[in-house]
C-alpha atoms as a PDB file:
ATOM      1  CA  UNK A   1       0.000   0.000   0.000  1.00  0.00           C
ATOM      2  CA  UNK A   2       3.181   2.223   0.772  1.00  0.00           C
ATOM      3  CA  UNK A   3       4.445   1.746  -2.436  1.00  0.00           C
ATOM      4  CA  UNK A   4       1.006   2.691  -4.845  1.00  0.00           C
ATOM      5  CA  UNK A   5       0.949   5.890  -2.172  1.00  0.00           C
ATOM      6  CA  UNK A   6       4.570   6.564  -3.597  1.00  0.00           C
ATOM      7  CA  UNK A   7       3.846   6.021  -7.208  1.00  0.00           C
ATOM      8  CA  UNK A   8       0.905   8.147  -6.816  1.00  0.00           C
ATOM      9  CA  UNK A   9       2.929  11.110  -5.180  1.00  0.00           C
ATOM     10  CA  UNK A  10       5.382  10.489  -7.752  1.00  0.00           C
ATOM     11  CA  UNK A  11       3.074  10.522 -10.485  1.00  0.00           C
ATOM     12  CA  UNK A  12       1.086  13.954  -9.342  1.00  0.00           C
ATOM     13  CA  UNK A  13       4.712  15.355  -8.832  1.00  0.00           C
ATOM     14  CA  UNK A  14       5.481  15.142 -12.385  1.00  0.00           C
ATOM     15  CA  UNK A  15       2.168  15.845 -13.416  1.00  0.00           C
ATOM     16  CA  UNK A  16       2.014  19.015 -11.429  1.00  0.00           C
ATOM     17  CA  UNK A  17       5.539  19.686 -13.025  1.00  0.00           C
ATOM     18  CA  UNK A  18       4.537  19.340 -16.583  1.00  0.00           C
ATOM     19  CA  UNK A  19       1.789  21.697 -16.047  1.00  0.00           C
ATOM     20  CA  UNK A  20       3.645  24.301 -14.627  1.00  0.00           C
ATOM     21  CA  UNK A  21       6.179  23.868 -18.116  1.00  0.00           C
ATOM     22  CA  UNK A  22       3.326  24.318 -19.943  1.00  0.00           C
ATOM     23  CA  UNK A  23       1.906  27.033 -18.062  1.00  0.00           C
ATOM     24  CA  UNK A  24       5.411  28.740 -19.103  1.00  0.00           C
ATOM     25  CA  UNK A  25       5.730  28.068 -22.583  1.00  0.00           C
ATOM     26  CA  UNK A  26       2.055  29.442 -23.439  1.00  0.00           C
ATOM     27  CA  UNK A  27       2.797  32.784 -23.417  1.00  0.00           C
ATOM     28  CA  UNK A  28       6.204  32.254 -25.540  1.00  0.00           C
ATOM     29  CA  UNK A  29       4.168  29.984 -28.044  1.00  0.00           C
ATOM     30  CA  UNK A  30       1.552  32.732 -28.577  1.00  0.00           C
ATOM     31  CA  UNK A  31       4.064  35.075 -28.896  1.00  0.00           C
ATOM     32  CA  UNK A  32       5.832  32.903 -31.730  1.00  0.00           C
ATOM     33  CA  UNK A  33       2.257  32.501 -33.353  1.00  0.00           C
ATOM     34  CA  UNK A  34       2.216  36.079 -33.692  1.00  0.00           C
ATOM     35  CA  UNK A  35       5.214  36.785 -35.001  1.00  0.00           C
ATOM     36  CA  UNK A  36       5.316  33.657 -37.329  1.00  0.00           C
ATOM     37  CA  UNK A  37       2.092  34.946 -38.538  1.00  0.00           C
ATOM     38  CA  UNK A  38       3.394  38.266 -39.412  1.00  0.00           C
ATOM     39  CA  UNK A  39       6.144  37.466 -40.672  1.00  0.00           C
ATOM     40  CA  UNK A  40       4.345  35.015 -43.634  1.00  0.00           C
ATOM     41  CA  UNK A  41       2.113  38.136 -43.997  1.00  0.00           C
ATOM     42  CA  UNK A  42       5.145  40.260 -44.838  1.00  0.00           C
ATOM     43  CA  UNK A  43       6.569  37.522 -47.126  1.00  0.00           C
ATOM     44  CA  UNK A  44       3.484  37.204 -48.469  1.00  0.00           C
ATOM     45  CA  UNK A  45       3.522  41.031 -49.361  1.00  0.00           C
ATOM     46  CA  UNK A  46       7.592  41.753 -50.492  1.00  0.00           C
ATOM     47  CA  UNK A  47       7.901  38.195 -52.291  1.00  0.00           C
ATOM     48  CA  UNK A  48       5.882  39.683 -55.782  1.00  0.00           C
ATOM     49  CA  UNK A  49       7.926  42.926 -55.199  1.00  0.00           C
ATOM     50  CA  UNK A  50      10.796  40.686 -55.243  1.00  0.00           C
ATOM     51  CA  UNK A  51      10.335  39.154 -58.073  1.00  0.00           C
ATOM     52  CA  UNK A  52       9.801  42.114 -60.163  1.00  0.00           C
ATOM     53  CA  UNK A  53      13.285  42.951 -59.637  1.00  0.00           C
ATOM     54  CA  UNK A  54      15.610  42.996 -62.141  1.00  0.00           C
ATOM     55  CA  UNK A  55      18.379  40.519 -61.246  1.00  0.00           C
ATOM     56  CA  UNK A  56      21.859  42.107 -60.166  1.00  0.00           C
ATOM     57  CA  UNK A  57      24.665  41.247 -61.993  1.00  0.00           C
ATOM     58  CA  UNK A  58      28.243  40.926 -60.941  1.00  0.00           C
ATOM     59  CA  UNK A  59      29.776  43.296 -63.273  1.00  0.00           C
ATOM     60  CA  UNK A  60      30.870  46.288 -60.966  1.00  0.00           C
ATOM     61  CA  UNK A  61      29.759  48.914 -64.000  1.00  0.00           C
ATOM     62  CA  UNK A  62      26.396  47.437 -63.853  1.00  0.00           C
ATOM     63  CA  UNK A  63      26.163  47.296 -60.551  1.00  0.00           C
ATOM     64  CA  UNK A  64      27.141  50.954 -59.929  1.00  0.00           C
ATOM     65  CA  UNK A  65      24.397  51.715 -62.681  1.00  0.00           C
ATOM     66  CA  UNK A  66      21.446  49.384 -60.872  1.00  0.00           C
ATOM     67  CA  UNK A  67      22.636  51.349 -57.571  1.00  0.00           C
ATOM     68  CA  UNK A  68      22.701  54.755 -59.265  1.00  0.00           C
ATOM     69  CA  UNK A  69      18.474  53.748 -60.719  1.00  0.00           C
ATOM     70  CA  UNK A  70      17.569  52.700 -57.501  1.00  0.00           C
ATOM     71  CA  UNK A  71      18.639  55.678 -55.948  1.00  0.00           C
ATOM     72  CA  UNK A  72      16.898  58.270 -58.635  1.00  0.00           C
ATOM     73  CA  UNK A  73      13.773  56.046 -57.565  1.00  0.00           C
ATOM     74  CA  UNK A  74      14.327  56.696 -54.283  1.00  0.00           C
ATOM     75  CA  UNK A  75      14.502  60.363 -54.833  1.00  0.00           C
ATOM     76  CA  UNK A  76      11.848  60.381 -56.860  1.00  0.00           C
ATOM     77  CA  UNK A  77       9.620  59.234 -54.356  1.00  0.00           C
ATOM     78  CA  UNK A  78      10.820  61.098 -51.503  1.00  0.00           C
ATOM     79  CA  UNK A  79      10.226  64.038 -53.809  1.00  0.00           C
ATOM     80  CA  UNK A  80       6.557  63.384 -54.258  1.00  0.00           C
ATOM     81  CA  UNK A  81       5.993  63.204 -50.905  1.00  0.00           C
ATOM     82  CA  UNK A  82       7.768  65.806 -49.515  1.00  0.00           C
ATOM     83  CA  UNK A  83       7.436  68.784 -51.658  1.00  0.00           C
END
């Protein structure tokens, strides 16, 4: 009888245990959720702008070139929303 009151203790011990691990790691899991979930949403959103990109090249002249459009972009729109 000794021993099946042991087991038992034993038993609730590790079951009170586990609970209290899982009682941690739900806030961290929702917490992942979220930012799993936004992250896929802002995939979701840059991978088409992505792919409309012209592909850089290696060549340092057509790099500078790619650099120097995407910075006349960039102007471009800062211009339209500033002035």
């Amino acid at each position: 009888m000794e021993q099946l009151k042991q087991q038992s203790d034993t038993v609730a011990k590790l079951g009170t245990d586990r609970l209290v691990q899982l009682e941690q790691a739900l806030p961290m899991s929702r917490t992942f959720k979220d930012a799993h979930q936004d992250l896929v949403k802002w995939f979701q959103e840059v991978e088409p702008i992505i792919a409309e990109l012209a592909v850089m090249s290696i060549n340092q002249d057509t790099v500078k070139k790619q650099q120097d459009k995407i910075k006349v972009r960039g102007f471009s729109a800062y211009q339209m929303f500033c002035c």
